[in-house]
Protein backbone atom coordinates (compact mmCIF):
# COMPACT_ATOMS: atom_id res chain seq x y z
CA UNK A 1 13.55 -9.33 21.15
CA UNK A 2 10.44 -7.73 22.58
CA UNK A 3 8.69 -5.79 20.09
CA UNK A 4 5.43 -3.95 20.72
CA UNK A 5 3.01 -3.35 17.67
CA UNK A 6 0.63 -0.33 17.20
CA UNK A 7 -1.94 -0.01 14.95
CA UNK A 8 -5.47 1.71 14.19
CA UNK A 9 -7.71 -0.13 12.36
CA UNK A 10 -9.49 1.15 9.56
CA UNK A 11 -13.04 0.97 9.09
CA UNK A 12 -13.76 -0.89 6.05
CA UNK A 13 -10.75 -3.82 6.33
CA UNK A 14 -7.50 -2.44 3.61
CA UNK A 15 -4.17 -3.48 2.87
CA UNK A 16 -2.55 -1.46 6.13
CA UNK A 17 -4.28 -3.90 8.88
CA UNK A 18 -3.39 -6.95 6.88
CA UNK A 19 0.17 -5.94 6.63
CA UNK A 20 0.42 -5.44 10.46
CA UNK A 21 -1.08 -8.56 10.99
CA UNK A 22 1.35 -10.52 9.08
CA UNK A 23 4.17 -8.96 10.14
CA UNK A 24 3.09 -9.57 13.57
CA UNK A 25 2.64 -13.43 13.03
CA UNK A 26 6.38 -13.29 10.89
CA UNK A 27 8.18 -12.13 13.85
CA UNK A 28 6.23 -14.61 16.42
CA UNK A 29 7.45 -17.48 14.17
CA UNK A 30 11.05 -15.92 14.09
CA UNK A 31 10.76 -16.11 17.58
CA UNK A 32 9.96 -13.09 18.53
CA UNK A 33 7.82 -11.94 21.73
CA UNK A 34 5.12 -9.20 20.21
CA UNK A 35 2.70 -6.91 21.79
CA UNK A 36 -0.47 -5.61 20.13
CA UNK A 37 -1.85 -2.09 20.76
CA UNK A 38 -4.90 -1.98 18.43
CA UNK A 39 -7.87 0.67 17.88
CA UNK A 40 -10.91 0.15 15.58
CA UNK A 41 -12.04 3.10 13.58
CA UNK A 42 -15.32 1.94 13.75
CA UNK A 43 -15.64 2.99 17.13
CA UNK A 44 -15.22 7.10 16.46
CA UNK A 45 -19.14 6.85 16.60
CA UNK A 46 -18.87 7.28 20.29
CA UNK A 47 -17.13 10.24 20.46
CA UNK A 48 -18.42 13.25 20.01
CA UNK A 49 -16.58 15.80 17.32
CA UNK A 50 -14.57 18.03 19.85
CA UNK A 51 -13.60 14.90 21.17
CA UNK A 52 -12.58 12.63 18.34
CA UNK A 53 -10.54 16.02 17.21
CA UNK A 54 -8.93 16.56 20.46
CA UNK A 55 -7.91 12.67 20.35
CA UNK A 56 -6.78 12.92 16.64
CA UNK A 57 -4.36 15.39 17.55
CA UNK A 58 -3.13 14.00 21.18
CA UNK A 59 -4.92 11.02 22.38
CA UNK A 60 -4.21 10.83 26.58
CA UNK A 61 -5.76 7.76 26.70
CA UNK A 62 -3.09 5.98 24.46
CA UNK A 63 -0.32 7.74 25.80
CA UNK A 64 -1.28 6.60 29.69
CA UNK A 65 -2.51 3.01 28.38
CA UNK A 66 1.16 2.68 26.17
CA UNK A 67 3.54 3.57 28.90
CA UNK A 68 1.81 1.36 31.52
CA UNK A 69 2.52 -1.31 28.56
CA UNK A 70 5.93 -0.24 27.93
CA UNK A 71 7.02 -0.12 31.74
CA UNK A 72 5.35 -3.09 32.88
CA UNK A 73 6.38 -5.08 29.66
CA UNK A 74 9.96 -3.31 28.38
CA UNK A 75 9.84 -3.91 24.75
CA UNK A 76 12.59 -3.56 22.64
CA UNK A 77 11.11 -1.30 20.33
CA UNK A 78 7.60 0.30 18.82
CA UNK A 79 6.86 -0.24 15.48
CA UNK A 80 3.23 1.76 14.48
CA UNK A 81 1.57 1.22 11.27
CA UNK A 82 -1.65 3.82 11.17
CA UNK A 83 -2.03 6.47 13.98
CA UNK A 84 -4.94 8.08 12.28
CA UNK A 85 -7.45 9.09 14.26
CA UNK A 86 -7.60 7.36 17.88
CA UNK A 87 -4.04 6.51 18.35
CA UNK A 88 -2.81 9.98 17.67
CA UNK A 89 0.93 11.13 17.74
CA UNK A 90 0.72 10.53 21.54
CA UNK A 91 1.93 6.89 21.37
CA UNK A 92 5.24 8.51 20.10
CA UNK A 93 6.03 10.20 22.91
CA UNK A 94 5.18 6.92 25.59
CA UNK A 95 7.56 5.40 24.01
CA UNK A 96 10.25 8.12 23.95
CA UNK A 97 8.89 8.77 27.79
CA UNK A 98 9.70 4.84 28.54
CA UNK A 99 13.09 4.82 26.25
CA UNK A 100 11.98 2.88 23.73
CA UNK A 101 12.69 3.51 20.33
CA UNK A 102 9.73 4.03 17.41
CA UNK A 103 9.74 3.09 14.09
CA UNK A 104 7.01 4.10 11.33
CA UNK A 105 5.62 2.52 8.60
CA UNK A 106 4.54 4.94 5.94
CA UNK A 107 1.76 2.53 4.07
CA UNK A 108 0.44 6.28 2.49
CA UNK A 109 1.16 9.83 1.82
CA UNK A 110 -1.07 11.27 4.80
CA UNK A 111 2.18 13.29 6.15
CA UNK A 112 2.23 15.03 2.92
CA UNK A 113 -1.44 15.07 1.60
CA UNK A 114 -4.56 15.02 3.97
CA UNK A 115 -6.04 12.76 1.54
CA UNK A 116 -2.98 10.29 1.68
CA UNK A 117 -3.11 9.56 -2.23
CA UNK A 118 -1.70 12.81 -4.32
CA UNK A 119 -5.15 11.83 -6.39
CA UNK A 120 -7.75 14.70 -6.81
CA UNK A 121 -10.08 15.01 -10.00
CA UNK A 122 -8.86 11.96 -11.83
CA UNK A 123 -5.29 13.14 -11.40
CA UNK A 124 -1.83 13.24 -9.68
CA UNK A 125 -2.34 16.12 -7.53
CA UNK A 126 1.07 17.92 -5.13
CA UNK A 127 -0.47 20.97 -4.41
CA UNK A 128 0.44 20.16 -1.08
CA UNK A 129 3.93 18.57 -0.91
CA UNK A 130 6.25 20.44 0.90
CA UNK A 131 3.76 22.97 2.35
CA UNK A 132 3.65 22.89 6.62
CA UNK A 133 0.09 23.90 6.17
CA UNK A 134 -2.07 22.16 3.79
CA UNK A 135 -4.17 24.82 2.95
CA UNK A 136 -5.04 23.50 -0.76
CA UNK A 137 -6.59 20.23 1.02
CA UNK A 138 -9.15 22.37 3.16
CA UNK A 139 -10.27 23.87 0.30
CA UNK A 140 -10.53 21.23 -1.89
CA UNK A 141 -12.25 19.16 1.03
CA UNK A 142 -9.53 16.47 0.31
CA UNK A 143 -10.75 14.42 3.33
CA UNK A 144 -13.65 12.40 3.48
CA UNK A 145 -15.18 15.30 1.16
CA UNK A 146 -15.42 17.38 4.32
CA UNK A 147 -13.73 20.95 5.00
CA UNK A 148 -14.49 20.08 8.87
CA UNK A 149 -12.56 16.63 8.74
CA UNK A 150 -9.71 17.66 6.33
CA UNK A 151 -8.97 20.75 8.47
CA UNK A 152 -8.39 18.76 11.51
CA UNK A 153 -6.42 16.37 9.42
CA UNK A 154 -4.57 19.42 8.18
CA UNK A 155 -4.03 20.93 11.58
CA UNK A 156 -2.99 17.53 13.35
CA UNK A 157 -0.18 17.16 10.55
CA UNK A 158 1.09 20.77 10.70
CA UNK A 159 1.26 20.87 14.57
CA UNK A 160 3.13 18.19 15.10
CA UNK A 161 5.27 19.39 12.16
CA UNK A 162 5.71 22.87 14.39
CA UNK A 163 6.39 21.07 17.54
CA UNK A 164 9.10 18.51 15.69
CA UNK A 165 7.31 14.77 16.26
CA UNK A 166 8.01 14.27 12.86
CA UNK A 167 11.66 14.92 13.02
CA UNK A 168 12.35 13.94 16.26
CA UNK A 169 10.06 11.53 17.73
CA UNK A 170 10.97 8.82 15.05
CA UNK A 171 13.70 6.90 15.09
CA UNK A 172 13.01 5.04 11.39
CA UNK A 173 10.73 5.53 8.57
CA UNK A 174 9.55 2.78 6.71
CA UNK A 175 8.87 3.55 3.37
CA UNK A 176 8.16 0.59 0.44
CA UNK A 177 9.51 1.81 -2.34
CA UNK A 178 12.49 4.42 -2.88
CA UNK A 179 9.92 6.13 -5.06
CA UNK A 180 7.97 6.41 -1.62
CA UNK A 181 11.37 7.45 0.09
CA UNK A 182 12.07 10.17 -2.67
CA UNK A 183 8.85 11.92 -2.00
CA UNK A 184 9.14 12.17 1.81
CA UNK A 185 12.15 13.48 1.49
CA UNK A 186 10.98 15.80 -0.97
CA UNK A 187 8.49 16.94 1.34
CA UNK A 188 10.86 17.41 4.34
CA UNK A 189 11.43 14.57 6.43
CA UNK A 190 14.86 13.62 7.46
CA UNK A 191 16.61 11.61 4.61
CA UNK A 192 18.89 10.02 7.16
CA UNK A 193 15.89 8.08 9.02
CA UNK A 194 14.11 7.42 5.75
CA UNK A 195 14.52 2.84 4.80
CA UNK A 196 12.90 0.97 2.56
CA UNK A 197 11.62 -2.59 3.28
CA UNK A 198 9.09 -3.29 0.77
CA UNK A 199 5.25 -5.54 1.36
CA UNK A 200 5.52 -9.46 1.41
CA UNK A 201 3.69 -12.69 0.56
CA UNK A 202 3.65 -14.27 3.24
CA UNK A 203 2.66 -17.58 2.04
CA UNK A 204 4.51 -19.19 -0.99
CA UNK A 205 1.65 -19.64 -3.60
CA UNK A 206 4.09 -22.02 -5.53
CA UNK A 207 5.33 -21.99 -9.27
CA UNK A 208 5.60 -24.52 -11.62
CA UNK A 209 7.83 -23.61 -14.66
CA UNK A 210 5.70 -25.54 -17.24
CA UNK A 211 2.77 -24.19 -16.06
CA UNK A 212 -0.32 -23.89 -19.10
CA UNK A 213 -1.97 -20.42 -18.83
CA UNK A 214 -5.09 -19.04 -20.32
CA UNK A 215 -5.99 -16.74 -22.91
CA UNK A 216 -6.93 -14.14 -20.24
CA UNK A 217 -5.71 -11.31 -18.28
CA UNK A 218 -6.96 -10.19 -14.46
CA UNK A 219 -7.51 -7.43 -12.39
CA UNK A 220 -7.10 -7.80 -8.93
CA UNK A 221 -8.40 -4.58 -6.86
CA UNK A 222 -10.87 -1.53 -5.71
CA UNK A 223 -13.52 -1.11 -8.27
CA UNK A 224 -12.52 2.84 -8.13
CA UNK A 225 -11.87 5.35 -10.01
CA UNK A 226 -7.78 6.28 -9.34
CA UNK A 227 -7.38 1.94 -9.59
CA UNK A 228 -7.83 2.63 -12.87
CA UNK A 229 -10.47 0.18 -13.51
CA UNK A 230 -12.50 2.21 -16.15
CA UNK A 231 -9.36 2.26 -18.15
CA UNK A 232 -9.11 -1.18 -18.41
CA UNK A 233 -12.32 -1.61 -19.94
CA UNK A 234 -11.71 1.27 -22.40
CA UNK A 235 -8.90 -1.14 -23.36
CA UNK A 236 -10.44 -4.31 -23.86
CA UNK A 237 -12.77 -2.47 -25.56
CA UNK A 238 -10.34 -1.22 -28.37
CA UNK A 239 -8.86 -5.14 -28.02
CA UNK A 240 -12.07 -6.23 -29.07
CA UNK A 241 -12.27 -4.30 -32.23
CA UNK A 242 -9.28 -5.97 -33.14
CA UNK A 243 -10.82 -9.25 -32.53
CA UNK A 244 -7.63 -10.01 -29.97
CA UNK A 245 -9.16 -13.16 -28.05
CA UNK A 246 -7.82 -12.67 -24.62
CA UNK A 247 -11.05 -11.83 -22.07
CA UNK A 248 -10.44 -10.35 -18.92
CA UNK A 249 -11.62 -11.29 -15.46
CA UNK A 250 -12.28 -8.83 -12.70
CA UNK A 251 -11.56 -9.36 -9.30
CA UNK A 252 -12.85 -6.98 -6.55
CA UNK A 253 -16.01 -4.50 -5.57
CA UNK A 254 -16.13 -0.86 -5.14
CA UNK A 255 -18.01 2.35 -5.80
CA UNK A 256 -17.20 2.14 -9.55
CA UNK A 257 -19.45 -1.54 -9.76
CA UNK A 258 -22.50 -0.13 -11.31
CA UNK A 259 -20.53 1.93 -13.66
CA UNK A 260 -18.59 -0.85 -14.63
CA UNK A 261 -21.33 -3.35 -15.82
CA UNK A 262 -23.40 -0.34 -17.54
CA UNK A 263 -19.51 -0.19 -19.47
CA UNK A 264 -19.73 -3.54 -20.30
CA UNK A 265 -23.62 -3.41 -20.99
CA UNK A 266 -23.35 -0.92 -23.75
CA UNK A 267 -20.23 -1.60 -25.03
CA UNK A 268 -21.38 -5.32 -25.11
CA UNK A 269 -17.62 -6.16 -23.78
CA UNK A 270 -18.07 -10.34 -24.01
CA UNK A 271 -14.77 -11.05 -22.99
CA UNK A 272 -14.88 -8.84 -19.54
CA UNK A 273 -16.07 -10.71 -16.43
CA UNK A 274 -16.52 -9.62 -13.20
CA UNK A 275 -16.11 -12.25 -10.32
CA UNK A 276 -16.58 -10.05 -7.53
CA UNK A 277 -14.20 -10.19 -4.07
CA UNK A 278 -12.27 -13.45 -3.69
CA UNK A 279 -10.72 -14.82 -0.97
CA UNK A 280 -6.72 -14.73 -1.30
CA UNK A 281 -6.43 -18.78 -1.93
CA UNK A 282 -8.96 -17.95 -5.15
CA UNK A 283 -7.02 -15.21 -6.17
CA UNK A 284 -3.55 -16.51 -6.37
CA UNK A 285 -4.81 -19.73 -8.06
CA UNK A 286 -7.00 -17.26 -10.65
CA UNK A 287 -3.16 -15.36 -11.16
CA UNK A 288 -1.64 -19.12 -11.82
CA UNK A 289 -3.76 -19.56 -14.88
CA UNK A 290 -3.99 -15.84 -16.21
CA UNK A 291 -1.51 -14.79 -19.03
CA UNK A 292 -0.83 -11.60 -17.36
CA UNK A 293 -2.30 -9.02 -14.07
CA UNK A 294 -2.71 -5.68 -15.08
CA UNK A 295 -2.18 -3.01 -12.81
CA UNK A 296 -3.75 0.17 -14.05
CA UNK A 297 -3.74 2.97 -11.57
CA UNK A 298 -4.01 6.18 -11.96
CA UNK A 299 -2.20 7.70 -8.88
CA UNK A 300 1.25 7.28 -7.16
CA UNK A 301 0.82 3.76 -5.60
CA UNK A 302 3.44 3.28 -2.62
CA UNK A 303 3.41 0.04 -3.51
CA UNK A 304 1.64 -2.89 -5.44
CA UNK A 305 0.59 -5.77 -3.07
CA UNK A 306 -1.30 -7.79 -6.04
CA UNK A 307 1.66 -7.15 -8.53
CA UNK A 308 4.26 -9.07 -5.88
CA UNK A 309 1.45 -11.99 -5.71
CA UNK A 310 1.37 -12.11 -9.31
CA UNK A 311 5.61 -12.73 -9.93
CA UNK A 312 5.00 -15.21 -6.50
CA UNK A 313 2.67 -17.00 -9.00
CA UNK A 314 5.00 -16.23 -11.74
CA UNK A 315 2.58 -14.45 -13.73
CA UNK A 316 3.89 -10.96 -15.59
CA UNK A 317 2.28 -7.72 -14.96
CA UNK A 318 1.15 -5.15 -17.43
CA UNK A 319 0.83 -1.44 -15.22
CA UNK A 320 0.90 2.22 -15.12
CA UNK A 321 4.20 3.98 -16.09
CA UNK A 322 3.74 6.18 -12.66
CA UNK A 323 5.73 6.48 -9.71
CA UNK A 324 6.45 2.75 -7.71
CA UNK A 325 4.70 0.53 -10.03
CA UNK A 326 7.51 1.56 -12.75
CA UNK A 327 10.38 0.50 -9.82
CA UNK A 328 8.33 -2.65 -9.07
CA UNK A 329 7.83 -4.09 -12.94
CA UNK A 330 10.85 -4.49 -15.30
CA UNK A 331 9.34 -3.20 -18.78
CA UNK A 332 10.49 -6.32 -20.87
CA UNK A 333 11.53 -8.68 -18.13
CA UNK A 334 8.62 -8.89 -15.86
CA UNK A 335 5.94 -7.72 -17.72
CA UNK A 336 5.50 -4.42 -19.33
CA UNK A 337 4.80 -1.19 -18.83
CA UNK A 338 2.43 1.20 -20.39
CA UNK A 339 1.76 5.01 -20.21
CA UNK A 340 -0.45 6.08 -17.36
CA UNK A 341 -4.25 7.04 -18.64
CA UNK A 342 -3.72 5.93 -22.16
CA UNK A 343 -6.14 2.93 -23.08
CA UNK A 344 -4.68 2.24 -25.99
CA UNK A 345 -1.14 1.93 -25.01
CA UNK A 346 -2.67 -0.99 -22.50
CA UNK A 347 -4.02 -2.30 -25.32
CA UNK A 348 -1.15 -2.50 -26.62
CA UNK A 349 1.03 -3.78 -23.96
CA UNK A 350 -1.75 -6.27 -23.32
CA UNK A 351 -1.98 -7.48 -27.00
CA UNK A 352 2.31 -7.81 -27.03
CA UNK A 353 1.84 -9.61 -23.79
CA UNK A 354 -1.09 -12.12 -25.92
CA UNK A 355 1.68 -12.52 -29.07
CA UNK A 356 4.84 -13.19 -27.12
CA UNK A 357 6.24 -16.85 -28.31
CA UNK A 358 6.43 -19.46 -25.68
CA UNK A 359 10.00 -18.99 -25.11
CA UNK A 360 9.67 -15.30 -24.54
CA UNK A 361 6.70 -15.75 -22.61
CA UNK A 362 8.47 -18.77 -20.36
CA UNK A 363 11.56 -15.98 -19.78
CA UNK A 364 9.47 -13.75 -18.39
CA UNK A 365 7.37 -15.83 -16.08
CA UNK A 366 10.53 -16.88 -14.81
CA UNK A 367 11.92 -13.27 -13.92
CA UNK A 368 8.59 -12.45 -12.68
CA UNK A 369 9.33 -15.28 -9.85
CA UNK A 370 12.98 -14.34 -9.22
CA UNK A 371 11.64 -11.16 -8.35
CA UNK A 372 9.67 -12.07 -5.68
CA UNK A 373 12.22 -15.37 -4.48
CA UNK A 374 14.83 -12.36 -3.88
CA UNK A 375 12.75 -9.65 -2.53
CA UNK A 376 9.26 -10.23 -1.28
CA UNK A 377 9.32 -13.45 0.35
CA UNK A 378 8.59 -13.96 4.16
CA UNK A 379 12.04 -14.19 5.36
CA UNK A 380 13.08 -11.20 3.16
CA UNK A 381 10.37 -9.39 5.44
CA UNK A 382 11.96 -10.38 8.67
CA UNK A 383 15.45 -10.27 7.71
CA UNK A 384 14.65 -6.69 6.86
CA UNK A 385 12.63 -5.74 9.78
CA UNK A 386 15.24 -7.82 12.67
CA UNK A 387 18.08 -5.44 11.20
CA UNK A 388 16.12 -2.37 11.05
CA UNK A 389 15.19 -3.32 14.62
CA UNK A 390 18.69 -3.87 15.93
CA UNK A 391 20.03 -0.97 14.24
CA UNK A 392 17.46 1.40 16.07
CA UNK A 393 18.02 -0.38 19.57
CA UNK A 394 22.15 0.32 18.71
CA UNK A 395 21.60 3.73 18.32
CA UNK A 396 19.38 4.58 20.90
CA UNK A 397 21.89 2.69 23.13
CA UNK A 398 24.73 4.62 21.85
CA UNK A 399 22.51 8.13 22.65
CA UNK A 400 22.23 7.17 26.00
């Protein structure tokens, strides 16, 4: 099939654009014909602020440039990633102008919370869910800091909520987790249109069942506060004191960096590391040899793409009893779990993790790579999207 990709890129390179770009190249290999309909955010510099908001909310430009595409081209389908801000809604409606249905991945919460993360002041925040108008958001500047920019992400939401894009201009919802699925429902999209089709890896990192680990756990992510990182140094501090010799290597950068080696400056934390960003190849052998990943966050993840690269490696994964991450890890099978903000219940965990026997220990490596054999491999991905696809097409079919 023909299958036309949209997607706005984000300014500083995240998990969202990497996601569309794998997909992409998945369904090329399948063979697949794919079009690519791509904005940079780091272009909103040349628009001035009535005009960036007028395009947030209904971009003209995308909706004339998309159904020139679609008619010239005739995809199948539309599958959009991230709208926000230069696509705009209006990419919807070319499609449903040319016939075509749309699909949506939801890779956040920005339909539900301005600031996409149900995060504020160090904690899980819903002041929002369920509200048309998310007042709370202005006031709390939820966006970017900014009453200005939060507003207009406030107002774009809630329109199109008034008008019905949300409800009717969508065919599917991708969602990655039924966590993820249970809270848009929650906060009033239809159930009916609402699938899950969780993140991949792409590329088979390979496991070896014998495989020697180290004494050493990793953390693969943001340097930032609702990642949880701070936590996991309160931890290996308290690990320390009980002269448990398994150091810990940090992967990653973020705002939190200078923060982060003042914490292990005055805490003298000799078994924490900090290796800075990695390229992918790095990080999946790093996962190989560590005992464990640990996954601290803070906030409702919708998903966990460096827990699935840990069970490809076959590596367990110690995280946060919140939301997703609690669907994703088996507490006892693939790793364990440990309650959210509580250093020394990662400890803990982390410590049990350290003491398991080698038979134990070989069990769960082994579940942690069944896990991701049966649900997060490459063709799991495609398999998923093709019948999502076909089922769309079906209906539209039937509708007309």
């Amino acid at each position: 099939m023909t299958i036309a990709l949209a997607h706005n890129y984000y300014q500083h390179r995240g998990g969202e654009d990497t996601v569309f770009e794998t997909e992409g190249t998945l369904l090329e290999q399948h063979g697949h014909r794919v079009l690519r309909y791509t904005m940079h955010n780091d272009t909103v510099q040349q628009y001035s602020a009535i005009s960036l908001a007028s395009r947030t909310v209904w971009n003209r430009d995308s909706y004339a440039r998309l159904l020139a595409l679609f008619q010239q081209e005739r995809p199948d389908i539309l599958h959009c990633h991230n709208t926000l801000p230069l696509l705009s809604p209006s990419v919807y409606a070319a499609a449903r102008a040319a016939g075509i249905p749309v699909i949506q991945t939801l890779h956040n919460y920005r339909l539900l919370c301005p600031n996409a993360l149900f995060f504020r002041n160090g904690h899980v925040c819903e002041d929002c869910l369920g509200k048309k108008v998310a007042l709370p958001a202005i006031l709390h500047r939820c966006y970017r800091g900014s009453i200005a920019a939060s507003a207009l992400v406030t107002a774009t939401t809630a329109l199109h909520h008034f008008i019905g894009t949300w409800e009717h201009a969508i065919d599917r919802y991708i969602v990655l987790t039924e966590f993820a699925r249970a809270k848009f429902i929650e906060g009033g999209l239809p159930q009916e249109k609402i699938v899950v089709k969780p993140n991949c890896v792409a590329i088979d990192p390979g496991f070896q069942t014998a495989q020697h680990t180290m004494p050493n756990a990793l953390y693969v992510g943001r340097l930032s506060e609702e990642k949880g990182v701070m936590l996991a140094l309160e931890a290996w501090h308290i690990l320390q004191s009980r002269n448990v010799p398994i150091s810990l290597y940090i992967i990653g950068d973020g705002p939190l960096e200078p923060n982060v080696r003042e914490y292990i400056r005055v805490h003298q934390l000799r078994t924490v590391h900090l290796l800075g960003r990695r390229a992918l190849h790095d990080v999946l052998q790093s996962m190989k040899a560590a005992r464990c990943v640990i996954f601290p966050s803070l906030l409702y993840e919708t998903f966990g793409k460096a827990m699935i690269e840990a069970f490809a490696c076959g590596t367990p994964v110690i995280a946060s009893r919140l939301g997703a991450l609690q669907e994703i890890v088996s507490d006892g099978i693939t790793g364990y779990l440990f309650e959210r903000g509580n250093a020394i219940s990662l400890a803990d965990a982390v410590q049990h993790m350290y003491s398991l026997p080698d038979e134990q220990y070989a069990a769960m490596r082994s579940a942690a790579r069944f896990e991701y054999e049966h649900h997060y491999t490459a063709e799991a991905t495609v398999r998923a999207l093709e019948r999502i696809y076909e089922e769309c097409i079906a209906q539209r079919s039937l509708r007309h």
